[in-house]
N, C-alpha and C. Protein backbone atom coordinates (compact mmCIF):
# COMPACT_ATOMS: atom_id res chain seq x y z
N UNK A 1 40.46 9.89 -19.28
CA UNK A 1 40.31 8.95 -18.17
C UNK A 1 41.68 8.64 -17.59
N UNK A 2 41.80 8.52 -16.36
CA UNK A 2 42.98 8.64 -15.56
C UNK A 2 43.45 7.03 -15.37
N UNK A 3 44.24 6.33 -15.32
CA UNK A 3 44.76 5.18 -15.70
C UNK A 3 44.22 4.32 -14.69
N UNK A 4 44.07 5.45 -13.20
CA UNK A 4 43.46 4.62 -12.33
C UNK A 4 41.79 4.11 -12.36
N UNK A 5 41.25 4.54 -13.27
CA UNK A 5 39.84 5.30 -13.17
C UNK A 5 39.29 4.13 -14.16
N UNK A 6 38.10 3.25 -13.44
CA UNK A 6 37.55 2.65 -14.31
C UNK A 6 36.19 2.88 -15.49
N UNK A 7 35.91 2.37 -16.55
CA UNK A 7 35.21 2.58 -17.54
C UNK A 7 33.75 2.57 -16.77
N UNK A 8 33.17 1.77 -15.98
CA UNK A 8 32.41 2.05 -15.25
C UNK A 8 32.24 3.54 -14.16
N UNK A 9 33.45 3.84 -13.58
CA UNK A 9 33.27 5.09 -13.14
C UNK A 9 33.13 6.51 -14.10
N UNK A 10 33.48 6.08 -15.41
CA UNK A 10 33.21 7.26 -16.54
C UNK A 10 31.60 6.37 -16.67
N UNK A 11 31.23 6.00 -17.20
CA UNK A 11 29.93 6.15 -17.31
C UNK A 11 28.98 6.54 -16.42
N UNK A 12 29.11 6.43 -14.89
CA UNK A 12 28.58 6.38 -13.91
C UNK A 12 28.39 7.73 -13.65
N UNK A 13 29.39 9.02 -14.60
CA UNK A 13 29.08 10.41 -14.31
C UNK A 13 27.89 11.00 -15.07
N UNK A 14 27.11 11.09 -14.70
CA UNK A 14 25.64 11.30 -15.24
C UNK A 14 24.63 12.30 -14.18
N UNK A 15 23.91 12.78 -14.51
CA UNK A 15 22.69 13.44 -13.38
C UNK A 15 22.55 12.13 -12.74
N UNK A 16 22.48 12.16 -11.28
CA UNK A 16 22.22 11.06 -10.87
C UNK A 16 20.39 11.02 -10.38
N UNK A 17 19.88 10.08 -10.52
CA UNK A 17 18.48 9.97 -10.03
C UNK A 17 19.00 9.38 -8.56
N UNK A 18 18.12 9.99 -7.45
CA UNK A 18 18.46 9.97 -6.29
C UNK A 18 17.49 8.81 -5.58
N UNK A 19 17.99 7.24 -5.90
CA UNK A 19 17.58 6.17 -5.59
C UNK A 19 19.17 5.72 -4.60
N UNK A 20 20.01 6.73 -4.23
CA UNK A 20 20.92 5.58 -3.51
C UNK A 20 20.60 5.65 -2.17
N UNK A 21 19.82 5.90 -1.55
CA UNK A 21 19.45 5.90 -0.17
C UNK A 21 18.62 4.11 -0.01
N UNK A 22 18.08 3.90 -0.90
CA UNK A 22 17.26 2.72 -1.09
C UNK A 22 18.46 1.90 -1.06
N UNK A 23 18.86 1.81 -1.99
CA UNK A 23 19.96 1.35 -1.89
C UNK A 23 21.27 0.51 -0.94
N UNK A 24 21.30 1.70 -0.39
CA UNK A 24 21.77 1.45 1.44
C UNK A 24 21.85 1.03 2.18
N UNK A 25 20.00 1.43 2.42
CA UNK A 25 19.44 0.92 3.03
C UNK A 25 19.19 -0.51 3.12
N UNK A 26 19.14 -1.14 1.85
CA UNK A 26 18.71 -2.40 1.46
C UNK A 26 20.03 -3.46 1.71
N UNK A 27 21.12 -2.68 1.62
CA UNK A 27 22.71 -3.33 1.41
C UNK A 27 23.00 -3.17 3.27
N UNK A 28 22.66 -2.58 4.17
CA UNK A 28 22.63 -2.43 5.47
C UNK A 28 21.72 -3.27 6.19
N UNK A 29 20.35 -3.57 5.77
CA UNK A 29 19.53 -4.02 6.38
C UNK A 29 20.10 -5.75 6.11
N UNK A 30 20.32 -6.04 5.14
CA UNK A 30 21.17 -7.23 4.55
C UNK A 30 22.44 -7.40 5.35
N UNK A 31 22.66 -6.68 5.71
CA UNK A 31 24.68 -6.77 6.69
C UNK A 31 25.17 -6.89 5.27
N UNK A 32 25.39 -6.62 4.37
CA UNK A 32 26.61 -6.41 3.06
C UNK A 32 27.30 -5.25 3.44
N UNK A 33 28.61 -5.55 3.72
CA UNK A 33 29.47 -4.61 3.34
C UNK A 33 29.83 -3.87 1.92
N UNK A 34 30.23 -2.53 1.81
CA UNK A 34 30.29 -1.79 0.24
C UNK A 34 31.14 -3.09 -0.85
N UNK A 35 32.39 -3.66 0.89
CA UNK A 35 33.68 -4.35 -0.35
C UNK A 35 32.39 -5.64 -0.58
N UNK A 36 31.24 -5.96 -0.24
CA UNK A 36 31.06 -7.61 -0.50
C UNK A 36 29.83 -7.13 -1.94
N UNK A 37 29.34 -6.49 -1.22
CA UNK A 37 28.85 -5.76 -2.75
C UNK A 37 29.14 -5.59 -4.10
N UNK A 38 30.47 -4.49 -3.86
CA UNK A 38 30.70 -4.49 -5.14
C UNK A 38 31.68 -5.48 -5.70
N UNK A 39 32.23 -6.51 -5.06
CA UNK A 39 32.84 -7.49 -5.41
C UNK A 39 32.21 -8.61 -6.12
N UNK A 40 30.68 -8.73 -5.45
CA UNK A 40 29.68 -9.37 -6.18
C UNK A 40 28.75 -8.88 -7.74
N UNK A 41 29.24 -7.30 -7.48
CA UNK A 41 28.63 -6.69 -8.54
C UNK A 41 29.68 -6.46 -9.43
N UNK A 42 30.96 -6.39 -9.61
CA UNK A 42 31.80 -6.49 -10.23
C UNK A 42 32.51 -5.24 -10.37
N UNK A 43 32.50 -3.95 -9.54
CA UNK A 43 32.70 -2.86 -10.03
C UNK A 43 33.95 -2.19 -8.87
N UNK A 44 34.15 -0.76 -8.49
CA UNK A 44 34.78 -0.62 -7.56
C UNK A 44 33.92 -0.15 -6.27
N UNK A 45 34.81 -0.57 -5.51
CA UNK A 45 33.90 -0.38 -4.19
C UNK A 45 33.49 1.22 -3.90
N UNK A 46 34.62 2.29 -4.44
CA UNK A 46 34.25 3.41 -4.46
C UNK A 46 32.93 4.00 -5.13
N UNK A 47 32.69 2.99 -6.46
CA UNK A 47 31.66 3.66 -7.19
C UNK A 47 30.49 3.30 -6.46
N UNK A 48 30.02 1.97 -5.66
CA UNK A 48 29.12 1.68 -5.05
C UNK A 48 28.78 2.93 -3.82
N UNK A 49 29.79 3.61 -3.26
CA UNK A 49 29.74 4.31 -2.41
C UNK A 49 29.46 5.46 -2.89
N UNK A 50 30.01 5.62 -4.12
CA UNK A 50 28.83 7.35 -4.83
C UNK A 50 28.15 6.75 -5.34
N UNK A 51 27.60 5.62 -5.35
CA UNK A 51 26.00 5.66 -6.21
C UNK A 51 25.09 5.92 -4.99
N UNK A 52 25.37 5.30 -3.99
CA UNK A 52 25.04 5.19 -2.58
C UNK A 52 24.39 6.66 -2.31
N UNK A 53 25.31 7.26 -2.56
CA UNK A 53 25.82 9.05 -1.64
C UNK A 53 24.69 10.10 -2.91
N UNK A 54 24.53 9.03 -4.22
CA UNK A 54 23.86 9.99 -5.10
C UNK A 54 24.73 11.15 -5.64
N UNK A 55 25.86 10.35 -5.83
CA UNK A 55 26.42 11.74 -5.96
C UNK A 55 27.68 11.04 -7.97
N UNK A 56 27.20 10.12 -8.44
CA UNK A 56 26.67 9.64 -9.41
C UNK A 56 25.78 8.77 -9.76
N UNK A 57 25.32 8.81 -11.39
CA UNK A 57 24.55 7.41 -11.92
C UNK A 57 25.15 6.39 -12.02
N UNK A 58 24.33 5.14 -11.91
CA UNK A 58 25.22 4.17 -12.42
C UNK A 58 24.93 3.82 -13.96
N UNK A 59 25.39 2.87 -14.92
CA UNK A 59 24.91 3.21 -15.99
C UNK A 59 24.37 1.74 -15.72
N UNK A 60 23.31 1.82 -16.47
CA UNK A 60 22.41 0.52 -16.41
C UNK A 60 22.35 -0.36 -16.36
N UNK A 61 23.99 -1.31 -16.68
CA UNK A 61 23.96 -2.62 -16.59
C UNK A 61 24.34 -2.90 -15.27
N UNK A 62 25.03 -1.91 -14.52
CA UNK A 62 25.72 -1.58 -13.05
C UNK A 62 24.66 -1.72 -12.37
N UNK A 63 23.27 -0.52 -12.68
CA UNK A 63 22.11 -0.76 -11.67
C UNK A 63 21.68 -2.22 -11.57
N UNK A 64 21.77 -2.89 -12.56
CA UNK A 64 21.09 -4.21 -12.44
C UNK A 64 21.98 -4.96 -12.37
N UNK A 65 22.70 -5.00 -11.78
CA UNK A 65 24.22 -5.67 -10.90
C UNK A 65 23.39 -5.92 -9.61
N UNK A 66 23.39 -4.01 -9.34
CA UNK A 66 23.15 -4.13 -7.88
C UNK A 66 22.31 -4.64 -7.58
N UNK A 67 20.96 -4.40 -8.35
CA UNK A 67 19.63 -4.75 -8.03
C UNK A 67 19.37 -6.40 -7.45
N UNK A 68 20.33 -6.92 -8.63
CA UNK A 68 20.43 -8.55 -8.71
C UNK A 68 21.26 -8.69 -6.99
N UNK A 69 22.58 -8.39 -6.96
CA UNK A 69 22.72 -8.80 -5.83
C UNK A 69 21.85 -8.17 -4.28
N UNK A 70 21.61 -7.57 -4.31
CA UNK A 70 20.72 -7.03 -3.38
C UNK A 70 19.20 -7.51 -3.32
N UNK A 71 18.85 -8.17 -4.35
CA UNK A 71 17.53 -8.19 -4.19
C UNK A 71 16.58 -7.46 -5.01
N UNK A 72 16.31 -6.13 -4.90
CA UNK A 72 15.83 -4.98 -5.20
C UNK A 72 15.01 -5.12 -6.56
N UNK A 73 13.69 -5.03 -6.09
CA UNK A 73 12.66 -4.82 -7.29
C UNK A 73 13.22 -3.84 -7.76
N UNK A 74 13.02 -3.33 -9.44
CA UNK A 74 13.51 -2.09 -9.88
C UNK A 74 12.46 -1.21 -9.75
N UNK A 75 10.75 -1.93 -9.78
CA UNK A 75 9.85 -1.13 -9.55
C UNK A 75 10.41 -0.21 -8.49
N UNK A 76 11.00 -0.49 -7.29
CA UNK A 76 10.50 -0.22 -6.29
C UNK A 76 11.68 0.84 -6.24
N UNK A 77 12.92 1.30 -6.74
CA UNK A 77 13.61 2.19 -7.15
C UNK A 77 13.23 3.15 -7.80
N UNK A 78 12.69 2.88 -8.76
CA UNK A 78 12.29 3.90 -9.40
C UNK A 78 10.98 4.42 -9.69
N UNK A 79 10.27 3.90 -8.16
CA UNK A 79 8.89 4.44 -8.00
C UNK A 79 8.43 6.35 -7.82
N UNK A 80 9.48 7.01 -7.23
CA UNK A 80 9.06 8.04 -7.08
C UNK A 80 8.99 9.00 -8.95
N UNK A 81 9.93 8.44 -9.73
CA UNK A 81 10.11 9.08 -10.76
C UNK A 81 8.96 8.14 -11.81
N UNK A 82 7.77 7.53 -11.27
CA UNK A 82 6.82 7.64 -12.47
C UNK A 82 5.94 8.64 -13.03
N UNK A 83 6.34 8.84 -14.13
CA UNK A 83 5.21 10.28 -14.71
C UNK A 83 4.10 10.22 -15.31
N UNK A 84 3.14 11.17 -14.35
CA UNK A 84 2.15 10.74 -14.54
C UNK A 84 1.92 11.39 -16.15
N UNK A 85 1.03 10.38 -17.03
CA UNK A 85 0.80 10.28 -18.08
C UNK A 85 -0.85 11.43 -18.63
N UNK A 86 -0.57 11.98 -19.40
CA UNK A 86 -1.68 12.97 -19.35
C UNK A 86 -3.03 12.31 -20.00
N UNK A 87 -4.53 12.35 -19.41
CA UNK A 87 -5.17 11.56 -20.12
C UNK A 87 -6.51 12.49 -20.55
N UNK A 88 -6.94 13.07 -22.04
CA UNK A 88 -7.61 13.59 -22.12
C UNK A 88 -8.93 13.05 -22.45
N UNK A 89 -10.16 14.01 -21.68
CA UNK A 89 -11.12 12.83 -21.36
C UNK A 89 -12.10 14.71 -22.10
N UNK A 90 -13.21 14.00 -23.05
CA UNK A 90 -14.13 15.14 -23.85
C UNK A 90 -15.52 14.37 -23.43
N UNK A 91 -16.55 15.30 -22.60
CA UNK A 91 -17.33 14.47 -22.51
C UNK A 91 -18.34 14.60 -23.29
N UNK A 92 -19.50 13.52 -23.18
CA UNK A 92 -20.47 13.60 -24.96
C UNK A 92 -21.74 15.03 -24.64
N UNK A 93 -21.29 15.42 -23.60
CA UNK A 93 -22.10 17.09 -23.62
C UNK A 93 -20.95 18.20 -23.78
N UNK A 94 -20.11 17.95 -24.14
CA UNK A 94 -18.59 19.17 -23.90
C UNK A 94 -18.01 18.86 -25.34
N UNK A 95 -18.50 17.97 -26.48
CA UNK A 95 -18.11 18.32 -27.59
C UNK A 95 -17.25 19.55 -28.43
N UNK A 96 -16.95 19.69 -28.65
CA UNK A 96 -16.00 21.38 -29.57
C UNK A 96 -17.22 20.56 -30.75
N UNK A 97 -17.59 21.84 -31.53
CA UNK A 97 -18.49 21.32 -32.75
C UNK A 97 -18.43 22.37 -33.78
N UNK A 98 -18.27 21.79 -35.12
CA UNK A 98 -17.96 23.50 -36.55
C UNK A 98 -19.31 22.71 -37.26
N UNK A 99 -19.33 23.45 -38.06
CA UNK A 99 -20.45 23.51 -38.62
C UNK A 99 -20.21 24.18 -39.79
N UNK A 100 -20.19 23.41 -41.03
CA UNK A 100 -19.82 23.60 -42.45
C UNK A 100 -21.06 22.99 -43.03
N UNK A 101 -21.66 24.66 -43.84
CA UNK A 101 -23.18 24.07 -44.23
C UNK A 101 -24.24 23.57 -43.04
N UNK A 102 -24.34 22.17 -43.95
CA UNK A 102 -25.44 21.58 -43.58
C UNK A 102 -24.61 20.35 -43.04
N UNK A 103 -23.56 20.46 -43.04
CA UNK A 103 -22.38 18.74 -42.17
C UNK A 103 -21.81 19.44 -41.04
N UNK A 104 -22.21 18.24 -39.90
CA UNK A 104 -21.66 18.82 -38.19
C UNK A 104 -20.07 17.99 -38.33
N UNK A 105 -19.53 18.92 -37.89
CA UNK A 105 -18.09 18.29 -37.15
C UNK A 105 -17.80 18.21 -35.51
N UNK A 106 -17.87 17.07 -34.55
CA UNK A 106 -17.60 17.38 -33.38
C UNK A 106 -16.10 16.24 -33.03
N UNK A 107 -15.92 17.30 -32.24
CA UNK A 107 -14.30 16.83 -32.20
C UNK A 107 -14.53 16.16 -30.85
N UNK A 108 -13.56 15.28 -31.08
CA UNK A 108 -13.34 13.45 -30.09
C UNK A 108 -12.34 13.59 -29.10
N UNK A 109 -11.19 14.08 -30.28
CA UNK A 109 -9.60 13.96 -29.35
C UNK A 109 -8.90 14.92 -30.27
N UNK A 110 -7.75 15.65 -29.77
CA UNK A 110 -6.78 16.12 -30.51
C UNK A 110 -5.39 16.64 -29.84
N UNK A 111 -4.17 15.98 -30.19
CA UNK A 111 -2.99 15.95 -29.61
C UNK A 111 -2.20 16.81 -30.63
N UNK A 112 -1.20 17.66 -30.01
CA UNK A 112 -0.48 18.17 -30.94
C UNK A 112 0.92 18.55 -30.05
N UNK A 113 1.80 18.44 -30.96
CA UNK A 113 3.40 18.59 -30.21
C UNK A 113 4.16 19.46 -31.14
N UNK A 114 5.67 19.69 -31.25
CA UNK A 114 5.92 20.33 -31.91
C UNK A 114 6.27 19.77 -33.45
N UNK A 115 6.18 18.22 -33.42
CA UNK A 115 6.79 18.11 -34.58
C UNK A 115 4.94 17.47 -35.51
N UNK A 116 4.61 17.09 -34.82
CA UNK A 116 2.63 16.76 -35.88
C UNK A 116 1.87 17.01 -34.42
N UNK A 117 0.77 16.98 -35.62
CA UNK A 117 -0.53 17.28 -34.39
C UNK A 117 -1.78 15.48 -34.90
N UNK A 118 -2.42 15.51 -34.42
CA UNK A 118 -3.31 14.70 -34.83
C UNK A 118 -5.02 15.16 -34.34
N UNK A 119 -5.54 14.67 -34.84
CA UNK A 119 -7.50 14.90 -34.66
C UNK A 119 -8.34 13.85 -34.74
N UNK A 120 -9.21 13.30 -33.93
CA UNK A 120 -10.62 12.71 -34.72
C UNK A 120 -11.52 13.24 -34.54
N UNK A 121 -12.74 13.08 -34.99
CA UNK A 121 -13.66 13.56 -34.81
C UNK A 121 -14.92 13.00 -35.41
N UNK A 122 -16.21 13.08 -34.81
CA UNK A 122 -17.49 12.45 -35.42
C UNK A 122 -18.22 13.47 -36.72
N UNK A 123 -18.30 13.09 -37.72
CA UNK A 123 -18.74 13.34 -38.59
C UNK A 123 -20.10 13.34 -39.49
N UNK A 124 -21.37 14.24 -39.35
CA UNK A 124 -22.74 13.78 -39.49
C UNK A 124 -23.15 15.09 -40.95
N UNK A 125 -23.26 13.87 -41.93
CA UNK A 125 -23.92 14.51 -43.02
C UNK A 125 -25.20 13.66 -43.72
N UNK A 126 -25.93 14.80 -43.88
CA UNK A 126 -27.48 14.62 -44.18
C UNK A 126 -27.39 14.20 -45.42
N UNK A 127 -28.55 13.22 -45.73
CA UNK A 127 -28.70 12.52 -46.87
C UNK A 127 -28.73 13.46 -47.88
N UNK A 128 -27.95 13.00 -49.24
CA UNK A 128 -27.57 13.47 -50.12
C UNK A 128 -26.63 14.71 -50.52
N UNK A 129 -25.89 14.96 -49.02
CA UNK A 129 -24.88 16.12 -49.08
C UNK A 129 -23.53 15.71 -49.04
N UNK A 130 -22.15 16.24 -49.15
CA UNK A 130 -21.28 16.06 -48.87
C UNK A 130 -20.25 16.65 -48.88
N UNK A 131 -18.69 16.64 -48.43
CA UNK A 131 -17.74 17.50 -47.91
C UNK A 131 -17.44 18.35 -48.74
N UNK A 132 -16.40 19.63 -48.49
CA UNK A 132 -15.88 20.00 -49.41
C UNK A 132 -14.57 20.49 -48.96
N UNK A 133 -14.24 20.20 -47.56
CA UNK A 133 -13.31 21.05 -47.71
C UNK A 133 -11.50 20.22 -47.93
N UNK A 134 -12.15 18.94 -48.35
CA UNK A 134 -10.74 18.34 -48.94
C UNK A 134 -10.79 18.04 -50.72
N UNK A 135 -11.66 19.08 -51.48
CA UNK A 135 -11.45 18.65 -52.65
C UNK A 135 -10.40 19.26 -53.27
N UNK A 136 -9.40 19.95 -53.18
CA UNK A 136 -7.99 19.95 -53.51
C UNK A 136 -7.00 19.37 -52.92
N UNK A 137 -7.36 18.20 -51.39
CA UNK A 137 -6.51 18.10 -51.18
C UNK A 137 -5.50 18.58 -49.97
N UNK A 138 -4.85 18.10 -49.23
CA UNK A 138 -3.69 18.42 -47.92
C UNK A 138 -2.58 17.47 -47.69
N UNK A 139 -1.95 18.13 -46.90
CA UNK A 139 -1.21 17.78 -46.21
C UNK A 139 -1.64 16.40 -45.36
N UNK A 140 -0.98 15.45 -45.35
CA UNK A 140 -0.99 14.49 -44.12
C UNK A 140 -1.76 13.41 -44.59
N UNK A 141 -2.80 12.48 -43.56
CA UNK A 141 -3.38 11.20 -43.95
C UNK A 141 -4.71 11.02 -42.97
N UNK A 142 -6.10 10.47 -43.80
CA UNK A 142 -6.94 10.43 -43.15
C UNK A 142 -7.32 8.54 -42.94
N UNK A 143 -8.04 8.64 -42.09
CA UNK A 143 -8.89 7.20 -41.50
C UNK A 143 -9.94 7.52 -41.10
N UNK A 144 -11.01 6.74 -41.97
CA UNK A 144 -12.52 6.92 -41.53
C UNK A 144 -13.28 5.69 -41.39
N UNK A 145 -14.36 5.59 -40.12
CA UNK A 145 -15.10 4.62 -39.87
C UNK A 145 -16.29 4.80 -39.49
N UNK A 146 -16.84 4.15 -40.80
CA UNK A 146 -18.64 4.34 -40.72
C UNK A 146 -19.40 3.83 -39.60
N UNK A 147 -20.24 4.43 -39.11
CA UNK A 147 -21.10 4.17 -38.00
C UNK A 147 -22.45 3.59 -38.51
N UNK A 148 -22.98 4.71 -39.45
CA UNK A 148 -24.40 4.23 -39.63
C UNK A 148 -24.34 5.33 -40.49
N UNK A 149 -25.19 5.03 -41.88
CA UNK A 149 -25.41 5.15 -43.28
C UNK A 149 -24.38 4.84 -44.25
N UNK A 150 -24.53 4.85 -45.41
CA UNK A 150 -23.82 4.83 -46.36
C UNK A 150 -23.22 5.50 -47.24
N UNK A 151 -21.91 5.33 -47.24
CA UNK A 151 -21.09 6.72 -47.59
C UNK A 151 -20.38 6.25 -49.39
N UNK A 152 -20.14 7.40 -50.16
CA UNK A 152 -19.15 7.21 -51.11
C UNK A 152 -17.74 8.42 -50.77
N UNK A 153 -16.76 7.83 -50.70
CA UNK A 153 -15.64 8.71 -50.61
C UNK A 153 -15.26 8.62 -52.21
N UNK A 154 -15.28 9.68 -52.30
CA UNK A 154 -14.91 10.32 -53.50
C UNK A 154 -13.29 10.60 -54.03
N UNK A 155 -12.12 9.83 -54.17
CA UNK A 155 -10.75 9.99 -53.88
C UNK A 155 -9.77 10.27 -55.43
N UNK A 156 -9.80 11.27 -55.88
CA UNK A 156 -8.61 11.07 -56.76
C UNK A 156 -9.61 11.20 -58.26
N UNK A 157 -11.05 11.35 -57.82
CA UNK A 157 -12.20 10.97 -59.15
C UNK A 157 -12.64 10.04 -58.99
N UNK A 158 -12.36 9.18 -58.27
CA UNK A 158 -12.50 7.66 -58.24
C UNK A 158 -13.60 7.15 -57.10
N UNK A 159 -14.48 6.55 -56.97
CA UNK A 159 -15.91 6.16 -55.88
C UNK A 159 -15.52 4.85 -54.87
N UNK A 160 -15.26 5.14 -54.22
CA UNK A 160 -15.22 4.00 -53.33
C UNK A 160 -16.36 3.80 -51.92
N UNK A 161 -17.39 3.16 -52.17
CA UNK A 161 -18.45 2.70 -51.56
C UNK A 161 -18.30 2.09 -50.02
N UNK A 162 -19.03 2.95 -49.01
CA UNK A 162 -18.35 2.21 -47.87
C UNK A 162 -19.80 2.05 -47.29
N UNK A 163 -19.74 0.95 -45.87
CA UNK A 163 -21.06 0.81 -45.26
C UNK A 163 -21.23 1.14 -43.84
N UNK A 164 -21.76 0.92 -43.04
CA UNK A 164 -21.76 0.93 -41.78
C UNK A 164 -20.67 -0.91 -41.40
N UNK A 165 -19.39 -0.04 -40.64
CA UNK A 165 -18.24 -0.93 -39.82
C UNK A 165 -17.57 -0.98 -40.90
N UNK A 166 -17.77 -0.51 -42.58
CA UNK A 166 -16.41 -0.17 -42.89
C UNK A 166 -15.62 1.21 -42.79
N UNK A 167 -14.15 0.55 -42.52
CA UNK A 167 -13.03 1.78 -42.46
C UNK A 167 -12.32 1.88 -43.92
N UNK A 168 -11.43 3.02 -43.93
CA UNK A 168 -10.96 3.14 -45.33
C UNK A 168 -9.39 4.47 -44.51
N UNK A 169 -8.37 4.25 -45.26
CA UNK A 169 -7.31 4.94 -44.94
C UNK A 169 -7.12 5.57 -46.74
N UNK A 170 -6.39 6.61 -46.01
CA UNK A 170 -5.51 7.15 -47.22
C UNK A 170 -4.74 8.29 -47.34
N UNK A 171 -3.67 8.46 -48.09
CA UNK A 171 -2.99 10.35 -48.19
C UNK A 171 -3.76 11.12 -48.77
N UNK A 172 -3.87 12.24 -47.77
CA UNK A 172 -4.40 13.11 -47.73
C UNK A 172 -4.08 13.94 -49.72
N UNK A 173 -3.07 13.91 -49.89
CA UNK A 173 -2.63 14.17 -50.75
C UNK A 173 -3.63 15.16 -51.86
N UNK A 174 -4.35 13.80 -52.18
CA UNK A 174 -5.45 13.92 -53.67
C UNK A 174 -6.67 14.48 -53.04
N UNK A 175 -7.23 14.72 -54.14
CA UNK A 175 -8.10 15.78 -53.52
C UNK A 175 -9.15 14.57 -53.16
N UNK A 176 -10.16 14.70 -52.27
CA UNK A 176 -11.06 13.71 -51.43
C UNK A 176 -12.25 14.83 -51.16
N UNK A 177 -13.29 13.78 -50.98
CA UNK A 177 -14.56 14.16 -50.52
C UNK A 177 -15.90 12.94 -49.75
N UNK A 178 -15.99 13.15 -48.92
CA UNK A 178 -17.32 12.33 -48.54
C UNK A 178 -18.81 12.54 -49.17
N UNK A 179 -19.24 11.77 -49.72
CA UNK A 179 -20.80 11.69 -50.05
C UNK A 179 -21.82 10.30 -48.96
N UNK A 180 -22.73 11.10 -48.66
CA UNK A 180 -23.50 10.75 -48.37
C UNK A 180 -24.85 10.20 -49.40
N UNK A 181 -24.77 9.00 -49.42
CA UNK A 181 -25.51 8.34 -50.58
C UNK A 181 -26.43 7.06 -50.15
N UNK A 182 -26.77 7.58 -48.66
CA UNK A 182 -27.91 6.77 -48.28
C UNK A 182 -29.54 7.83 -47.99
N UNK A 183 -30.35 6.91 -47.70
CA UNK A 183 -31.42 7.14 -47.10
C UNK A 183 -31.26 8.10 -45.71
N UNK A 184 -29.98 7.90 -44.97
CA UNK A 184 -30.27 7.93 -43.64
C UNK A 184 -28.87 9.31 -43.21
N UNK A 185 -29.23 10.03 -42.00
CA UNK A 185 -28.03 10.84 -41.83
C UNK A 185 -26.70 9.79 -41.85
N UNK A 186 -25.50 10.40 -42.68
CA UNK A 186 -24.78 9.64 -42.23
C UNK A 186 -23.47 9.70 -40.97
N UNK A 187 -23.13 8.70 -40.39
CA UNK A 187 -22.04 9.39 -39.00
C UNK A 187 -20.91 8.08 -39.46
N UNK A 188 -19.76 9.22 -39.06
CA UNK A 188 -18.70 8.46 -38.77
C UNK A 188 -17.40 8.75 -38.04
N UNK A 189 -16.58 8.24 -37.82
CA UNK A 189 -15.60 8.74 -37.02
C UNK A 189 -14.23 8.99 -37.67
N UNK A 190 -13.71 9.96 -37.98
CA UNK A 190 -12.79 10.44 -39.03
C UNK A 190 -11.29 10.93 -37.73
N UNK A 191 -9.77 10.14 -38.38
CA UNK A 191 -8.94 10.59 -37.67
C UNK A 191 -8.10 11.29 -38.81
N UNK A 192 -7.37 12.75 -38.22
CA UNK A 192 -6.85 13.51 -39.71
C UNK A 192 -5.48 13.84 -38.58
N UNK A 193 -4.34 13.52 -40.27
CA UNK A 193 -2.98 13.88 -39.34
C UNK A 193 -2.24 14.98 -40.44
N UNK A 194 -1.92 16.10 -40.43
CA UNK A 194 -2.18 17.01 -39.06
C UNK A 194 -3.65 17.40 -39.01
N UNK A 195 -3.46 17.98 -37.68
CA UNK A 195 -5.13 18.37 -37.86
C UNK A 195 -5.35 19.67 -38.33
N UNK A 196 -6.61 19.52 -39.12
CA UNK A 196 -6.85 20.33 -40.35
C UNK A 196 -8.30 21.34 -39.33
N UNK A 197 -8.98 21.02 -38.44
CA UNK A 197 -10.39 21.45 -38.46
C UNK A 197 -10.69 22.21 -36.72
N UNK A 198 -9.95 21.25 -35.94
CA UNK A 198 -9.96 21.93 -34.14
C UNK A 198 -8.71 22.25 -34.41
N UNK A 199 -7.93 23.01 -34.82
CA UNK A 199 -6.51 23.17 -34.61
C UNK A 199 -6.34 23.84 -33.37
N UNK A 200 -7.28 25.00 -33.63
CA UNK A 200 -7.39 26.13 -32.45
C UNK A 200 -8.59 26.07 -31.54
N UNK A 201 -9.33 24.98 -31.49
CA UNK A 201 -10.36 24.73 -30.04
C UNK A 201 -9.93 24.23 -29.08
């Protein structure tokens, strides 16, 4: 950094997001001059003039300098750069569905990135049957929530009795199994991290 060169103008070298036209505009339509500006914003009048020009960033406490003296919603700066958010929608005829035995699996949701994936999915086993394909055991952690019948999860050797609106968490770890130990089909809604079952639907 050059002796003349302030700590604000080193931070201010960044990709700039191209909000200084707003900017400007807003400091023009106002009659502010660059010097009354940045005198109020505390910085150099030059840097106001490349934030202006877009031809640096400011670093964030600078933007909200300006914002403050100018006025300036921040919404309204940094409206063109909202991203749109991806929203996945499965509808109840477009199910993905496996079929192990005599137990349906239909899949709900499933996100995956590079570092985990995740799954839920509705889960329907007929009275007196139940899972098999976690009795040794995986990778990761499940959450399940009974809908309607009565289930025993089977965890570690151990019975744990669930009903319709109870949930139950746990690591995947130990080996696990669902039983179905009512009268009635049973359903529920099972979330598995990573996902073990739609990996590839």
């Amino acid at each position: 950094m050059t002796p003349s060169q302030k700590p604000e103008d080193e931070k201010a070298k960044r990709r700039p997001y191209h909000f200084g036209e707003k900017l400007r505009q807003v400091r023009e339509h106002k009659g502010y001059t660059l010097k009354v500006v940045a005198q109020r914003t505390g910085v150099s009048e030059s840097l106001v003039s490349q934030i202006e020009r877009n031809h640096v960033s400011p670093a964030i406490d600078t933007l909200l300098a300006l914002a403050d003296v100018l006025d300036i919603n921040l919404e309204y700066l940094f409206e063109e750069y909202k991203k749109d958010r991806p929203v996945q929608i499965i509808r109840s005829t477009e199910r993905p569905a496996l079929q192990e035995d005599d137990i349906t699996y239909e899949g709900l949701a499933k996100q995956a990135n590079s570092e985990t994936s995740i799954e839920a999915y509705l889960i329907k086993i007929p009275a007196g049957s139940h899972t098999h394909r976690g009795s040794y055991g995986h990778l990761g952690r499940e959450i399940g929530y009974v809908i309607k019948g009565k289930a025993a999860l089977v965890y570690d050797g151990k019975n744990y009795e669930l009903e319709a609106g109870d949930s139950v968490s746990f690591s995947a770890g130990a080996s696990h199994s669902i039983e179905n130990i009512g009268d009635c089909e049973l359903e529920a809604i099972w979330v598995v991290t990573p996902a073990q079952r739609f990996i590839d639907k």
